[in-house]
Structures are given as C-alpha cells and as structure tokens.
C-alpha atoms as a PDB file:
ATOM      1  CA  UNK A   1      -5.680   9.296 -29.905  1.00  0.00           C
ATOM      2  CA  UNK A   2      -4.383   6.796 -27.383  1.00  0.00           C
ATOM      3  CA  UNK A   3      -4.111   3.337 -27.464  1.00  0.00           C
ATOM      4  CA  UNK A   4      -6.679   1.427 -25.530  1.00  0.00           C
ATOM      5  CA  UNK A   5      -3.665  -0.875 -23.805  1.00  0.00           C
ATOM      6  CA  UNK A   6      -2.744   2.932 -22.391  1.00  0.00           C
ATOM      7  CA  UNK A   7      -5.300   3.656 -20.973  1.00  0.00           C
ATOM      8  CA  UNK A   8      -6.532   3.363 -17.564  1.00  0.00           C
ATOM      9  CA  UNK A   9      -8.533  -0.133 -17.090  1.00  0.00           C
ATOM     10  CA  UNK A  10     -11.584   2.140 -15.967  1.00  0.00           C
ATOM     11  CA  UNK A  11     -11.689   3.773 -19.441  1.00  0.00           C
ATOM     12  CA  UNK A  12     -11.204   0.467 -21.206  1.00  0.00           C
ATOM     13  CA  UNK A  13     -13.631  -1.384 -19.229  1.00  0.00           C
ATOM     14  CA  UNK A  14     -10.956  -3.802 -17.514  1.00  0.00           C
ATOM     15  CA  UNK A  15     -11.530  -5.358 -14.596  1.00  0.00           C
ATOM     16  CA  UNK A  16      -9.231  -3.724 -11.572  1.00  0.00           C
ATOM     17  CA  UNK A  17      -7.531  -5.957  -9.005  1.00  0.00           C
ATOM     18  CA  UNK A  18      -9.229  -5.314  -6.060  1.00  0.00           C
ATOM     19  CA  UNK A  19      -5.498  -4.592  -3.878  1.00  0.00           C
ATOM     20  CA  UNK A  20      -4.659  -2.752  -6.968  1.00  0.00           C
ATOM     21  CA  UNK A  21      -7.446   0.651  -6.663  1.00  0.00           C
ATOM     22  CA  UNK A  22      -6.088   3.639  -4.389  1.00  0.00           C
ATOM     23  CA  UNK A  23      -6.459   3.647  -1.094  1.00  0.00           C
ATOM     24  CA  UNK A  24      -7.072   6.504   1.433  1.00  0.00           C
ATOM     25  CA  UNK A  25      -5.279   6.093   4.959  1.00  0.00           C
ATOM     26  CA  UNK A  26      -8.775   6.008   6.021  1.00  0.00           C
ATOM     27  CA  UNK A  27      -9.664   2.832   3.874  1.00  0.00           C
ATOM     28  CA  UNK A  28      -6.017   1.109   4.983  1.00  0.00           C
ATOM     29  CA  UNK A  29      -6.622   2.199   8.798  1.00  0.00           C
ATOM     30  CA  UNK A  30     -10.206   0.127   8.905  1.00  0.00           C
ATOM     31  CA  UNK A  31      -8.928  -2.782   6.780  1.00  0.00           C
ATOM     32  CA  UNK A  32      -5.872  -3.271   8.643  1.00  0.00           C
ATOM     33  CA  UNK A  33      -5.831  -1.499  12.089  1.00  0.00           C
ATOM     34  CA  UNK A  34      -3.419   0.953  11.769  1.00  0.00           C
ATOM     35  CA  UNK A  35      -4.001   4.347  12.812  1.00  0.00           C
ATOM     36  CA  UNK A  36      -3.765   7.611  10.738  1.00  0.00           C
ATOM     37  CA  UNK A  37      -0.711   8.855  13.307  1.00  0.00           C
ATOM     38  CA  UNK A  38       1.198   5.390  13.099  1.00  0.00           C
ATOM     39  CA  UNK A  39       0.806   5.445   9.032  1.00  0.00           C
ATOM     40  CA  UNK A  40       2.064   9.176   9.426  1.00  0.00           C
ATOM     41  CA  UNK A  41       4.965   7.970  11.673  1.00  0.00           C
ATOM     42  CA  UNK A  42       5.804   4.911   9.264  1.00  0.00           C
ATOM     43  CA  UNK A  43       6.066   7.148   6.266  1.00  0.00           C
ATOM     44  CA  UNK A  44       8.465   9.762   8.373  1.00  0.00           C
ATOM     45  CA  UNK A  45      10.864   7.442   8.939  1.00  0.00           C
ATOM     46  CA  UNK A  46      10.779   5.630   5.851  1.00  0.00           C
ATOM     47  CA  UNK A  47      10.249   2.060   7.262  1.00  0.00           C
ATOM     48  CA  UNK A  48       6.552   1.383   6.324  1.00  0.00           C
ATOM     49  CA  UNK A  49       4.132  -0.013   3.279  1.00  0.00           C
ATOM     50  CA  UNK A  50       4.852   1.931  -0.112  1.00  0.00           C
ATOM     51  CA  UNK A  51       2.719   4.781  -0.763  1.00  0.00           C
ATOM     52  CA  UNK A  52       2.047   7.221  -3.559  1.00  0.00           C
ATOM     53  CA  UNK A  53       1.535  11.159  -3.025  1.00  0.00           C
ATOM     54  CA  UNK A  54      -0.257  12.401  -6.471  1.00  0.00           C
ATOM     55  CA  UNK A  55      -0.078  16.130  -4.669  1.00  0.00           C
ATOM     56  CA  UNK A  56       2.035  17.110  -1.315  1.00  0.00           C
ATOM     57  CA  UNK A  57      -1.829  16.640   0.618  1.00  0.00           C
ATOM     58  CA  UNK A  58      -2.666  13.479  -1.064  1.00  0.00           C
ATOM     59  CA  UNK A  59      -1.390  10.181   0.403  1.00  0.00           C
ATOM     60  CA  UNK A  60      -2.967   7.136  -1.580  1.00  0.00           C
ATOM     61  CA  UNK A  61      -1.619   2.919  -0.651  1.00  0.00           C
ATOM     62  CA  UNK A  62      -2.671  -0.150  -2.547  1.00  0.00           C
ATOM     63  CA  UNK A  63      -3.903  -2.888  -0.457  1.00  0.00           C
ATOM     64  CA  UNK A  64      -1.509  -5.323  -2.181  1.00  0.00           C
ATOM     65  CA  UNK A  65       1.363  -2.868  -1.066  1.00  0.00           C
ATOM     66  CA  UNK A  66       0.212  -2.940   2.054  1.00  0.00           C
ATOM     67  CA  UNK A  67       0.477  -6.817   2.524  1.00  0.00           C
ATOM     68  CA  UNK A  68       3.462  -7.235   0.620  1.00  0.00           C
ATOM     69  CA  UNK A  69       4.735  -4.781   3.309  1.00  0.00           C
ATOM     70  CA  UNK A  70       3.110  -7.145   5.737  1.00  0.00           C
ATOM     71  CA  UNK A  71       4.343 -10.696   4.573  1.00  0.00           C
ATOM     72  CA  UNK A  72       7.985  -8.612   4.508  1.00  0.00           C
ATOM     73  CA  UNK A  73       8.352  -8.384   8.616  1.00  0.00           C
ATOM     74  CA  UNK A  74       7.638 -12.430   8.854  1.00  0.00           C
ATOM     75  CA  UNK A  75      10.111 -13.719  11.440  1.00  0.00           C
ATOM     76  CA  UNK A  76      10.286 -17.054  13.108  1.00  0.00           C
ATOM     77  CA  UNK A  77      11.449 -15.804  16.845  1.00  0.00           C
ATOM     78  CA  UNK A  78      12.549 -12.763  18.287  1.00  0.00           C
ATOM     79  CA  UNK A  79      16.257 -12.770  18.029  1.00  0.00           C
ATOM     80  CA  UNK A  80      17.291 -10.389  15.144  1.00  0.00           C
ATOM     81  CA  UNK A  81      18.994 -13.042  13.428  1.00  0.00           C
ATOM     82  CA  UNK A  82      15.426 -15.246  13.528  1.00  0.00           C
ATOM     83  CA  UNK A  83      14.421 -13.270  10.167  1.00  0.00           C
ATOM     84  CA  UNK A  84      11.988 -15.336   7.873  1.00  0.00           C
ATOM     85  CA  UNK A  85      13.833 -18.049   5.582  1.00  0.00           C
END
C-alpha cells in the first residue's frame, strides 16, 4: 500500500495549486496568447517555457512554468547588455 504523502493530491484530497494542474497547449494558447505553431516553434529550438511529454503525442505545461518562463525574458531596454538586474 502507498503512503498517502505519495500519492497524487487528487487521491489524497489536497488542494492543487491552480499553476500547478497540466495544461494542454490549447489551455496555455487562450490564457496567454500564444499560438499552437509558436509553442511548437519554442519547443524546437529549445528556447521556450518548460514542458512535459507523458507520451511522444502528449505535450502538457504548468501555468506557473509558463510565467516563470515569462518573468525570465524581463529586460530594462533593448541593448543585449540591458538584461533584468
């Protein structure tokens, strides 16, 4: 038998952060404007939010991913050295 502290907070009755549930692209294209081809292009080249694939068709974010990802590109001008302090 497993330990309630291992198992998943739905099971146990836990509340869930709400930017910690799975997201589809669909759910993280309305909530954030993105479209499914620039979330596509971001995860071919490796420089967008962190994402999770359960199964080579399944593609699943976490909101709080998302705007960590977000609060990551701050910048204070547009010279490459104006990076957030």
């Amino acid at each position: 038998m497993t330990k309630t502290s291992e198992r998943p907070a739905a099971e146990t009755g836990e509340a869930v952060s709400y930017g910690q549930r799975w997201r589809e692209i669909k759910e993280v294209c309305e909530r954030y404007g993105f479209t499914r081809d620039h979330l596509a292009q971001l995860r071919f080249t490796g420089t967008g939010p962190r994402y999770y694939a359960p199964t080579p068709r399944t593609i699943r974010y976490k909101f709080d991913d998302v705007d960590e990802w977000i609060e990551s590109s701050a910048r204070y001008g547009t010279a490459p050295e104006a990076v957030a302090r």
